[in-house]
N, C-alpha and C. Protein backbone atom coordinates (compact mmCIF):
# COMPACT_ATOMS: atom_id res chain seq x y z
N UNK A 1 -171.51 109.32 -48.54
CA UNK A 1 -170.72 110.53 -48.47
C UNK A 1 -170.40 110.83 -47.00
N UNK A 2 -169.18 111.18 -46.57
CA UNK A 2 -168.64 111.42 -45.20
C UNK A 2 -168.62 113.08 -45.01
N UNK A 3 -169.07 113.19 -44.46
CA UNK A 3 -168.28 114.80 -43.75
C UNK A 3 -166.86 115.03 -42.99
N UNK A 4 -166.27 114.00 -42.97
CA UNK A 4 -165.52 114.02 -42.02
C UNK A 4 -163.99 115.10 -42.81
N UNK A 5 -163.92 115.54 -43.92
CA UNK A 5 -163.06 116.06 -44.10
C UNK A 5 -163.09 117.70 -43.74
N UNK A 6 -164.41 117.81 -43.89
CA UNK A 6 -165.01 118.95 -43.25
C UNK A 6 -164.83 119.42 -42.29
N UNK A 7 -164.98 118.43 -40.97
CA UNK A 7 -165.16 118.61 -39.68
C UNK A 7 -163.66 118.87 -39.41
N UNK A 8 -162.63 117.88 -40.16
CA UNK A 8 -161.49 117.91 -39.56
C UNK A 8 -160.91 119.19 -40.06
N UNK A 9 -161.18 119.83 -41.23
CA UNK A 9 -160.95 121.13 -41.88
C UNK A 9 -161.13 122.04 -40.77
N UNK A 10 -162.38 122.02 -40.16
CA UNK A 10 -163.17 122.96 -39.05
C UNK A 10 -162.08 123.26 -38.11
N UNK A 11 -162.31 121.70 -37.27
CA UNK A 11 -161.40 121.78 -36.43
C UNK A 11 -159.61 122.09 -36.35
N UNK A 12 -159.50 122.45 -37.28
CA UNK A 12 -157.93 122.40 -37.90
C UNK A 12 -158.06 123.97 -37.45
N UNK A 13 -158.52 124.64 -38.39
CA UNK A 13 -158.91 126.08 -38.82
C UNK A 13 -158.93 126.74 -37.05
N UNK A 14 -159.98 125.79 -36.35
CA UNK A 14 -159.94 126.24 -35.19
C UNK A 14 -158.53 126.41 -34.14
N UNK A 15 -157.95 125.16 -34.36
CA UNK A 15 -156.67 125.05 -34.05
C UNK A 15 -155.94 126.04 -33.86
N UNK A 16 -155.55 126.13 -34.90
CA UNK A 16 -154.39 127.51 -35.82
C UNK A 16 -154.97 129.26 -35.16
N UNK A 17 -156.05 128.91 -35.34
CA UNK A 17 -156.51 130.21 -35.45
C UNK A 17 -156.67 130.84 -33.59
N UNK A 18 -156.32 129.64 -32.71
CA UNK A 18 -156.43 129.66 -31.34
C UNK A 18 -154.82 130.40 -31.19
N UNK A 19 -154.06 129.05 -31.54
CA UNK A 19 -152.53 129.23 -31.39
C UNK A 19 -152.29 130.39 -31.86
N UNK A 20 -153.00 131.00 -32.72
CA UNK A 20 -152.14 132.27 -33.55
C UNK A 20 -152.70 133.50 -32.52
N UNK A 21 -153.79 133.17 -31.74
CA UNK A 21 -154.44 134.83 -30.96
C UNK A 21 -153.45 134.67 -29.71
N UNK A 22 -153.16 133.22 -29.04
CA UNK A 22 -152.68 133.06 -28.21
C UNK A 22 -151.29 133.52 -28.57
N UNK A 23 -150.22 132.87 -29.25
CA UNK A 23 -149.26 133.89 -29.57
C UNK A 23 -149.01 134.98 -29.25
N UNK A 24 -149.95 135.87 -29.99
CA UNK A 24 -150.10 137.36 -30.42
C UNK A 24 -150.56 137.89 -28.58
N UNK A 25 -151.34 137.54 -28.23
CA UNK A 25 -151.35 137.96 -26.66
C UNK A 25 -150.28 137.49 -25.98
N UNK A 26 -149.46 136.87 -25.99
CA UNK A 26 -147.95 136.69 -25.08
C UNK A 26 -147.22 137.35 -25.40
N UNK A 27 -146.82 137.59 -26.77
CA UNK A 27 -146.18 138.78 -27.54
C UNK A 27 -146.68 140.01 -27.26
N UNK A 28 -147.45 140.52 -26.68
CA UNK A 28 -148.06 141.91 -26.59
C UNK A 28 -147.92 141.86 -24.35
N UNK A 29 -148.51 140.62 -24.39
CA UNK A 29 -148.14 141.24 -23.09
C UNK A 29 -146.79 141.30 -22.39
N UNK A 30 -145.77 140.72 -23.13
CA UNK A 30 -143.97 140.92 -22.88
C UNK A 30 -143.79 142.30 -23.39
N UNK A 31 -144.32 143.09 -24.45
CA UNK A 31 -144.35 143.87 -24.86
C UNK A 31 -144.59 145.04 -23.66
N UNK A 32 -146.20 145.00 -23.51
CA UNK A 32 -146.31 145.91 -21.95
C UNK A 32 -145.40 145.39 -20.96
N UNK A 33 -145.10 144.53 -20.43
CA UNK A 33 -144.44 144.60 -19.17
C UNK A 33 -143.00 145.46 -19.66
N UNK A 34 -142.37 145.30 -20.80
CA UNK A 34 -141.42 145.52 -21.03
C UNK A 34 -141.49 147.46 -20.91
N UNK A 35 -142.44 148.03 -21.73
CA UNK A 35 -142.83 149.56 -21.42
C UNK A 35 -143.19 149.66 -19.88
N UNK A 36 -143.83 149.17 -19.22
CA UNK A 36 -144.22 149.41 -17.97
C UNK A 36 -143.23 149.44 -16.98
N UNK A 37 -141.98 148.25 -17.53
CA UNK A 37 -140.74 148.53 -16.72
C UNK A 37 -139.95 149.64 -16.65
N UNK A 38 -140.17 150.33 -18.09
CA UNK A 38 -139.51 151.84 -18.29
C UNK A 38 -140.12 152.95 -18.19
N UNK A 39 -141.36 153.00 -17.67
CA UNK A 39 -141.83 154.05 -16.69
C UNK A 39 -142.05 153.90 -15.12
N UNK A 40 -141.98 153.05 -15.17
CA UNK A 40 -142.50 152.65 -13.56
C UNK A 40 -141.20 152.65 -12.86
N UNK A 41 -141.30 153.62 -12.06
CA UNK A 41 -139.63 153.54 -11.09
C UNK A 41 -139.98 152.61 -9.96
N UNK A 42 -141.04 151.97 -9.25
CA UNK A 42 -141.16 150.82 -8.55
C UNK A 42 -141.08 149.48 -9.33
N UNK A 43 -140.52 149.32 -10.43
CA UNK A 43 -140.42 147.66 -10.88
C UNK A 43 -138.37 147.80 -10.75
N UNK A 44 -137.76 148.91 -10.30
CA UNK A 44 -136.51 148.64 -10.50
C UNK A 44 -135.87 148.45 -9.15
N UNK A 45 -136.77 147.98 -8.08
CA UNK A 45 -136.33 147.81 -6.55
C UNK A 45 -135.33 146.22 -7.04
């Protein structure tokens, strides 16, 4: 009996689940810069 479908399951899961936080933090921080540009009267020099 192998484990190996397991492991690669694991590591898959891990994968996805990296790419998807990473995403979601680039998306949020374009998000703030984007509000921070519209209060901040020093980002419009």
């Amino acid at each position: 009996m192998t484990h190996l479908p397991y492991i690669l399951a694991a590591y898959g899961i891990a994968v996805v689940v990296s790419a998807g936080f990473s995403v979601d933090a680039w998306r949020r921080m374009g998000r703030a810069r984007r509000r921070l540009a519209a209060i901040d009267p020093r980002g419009r020099r």
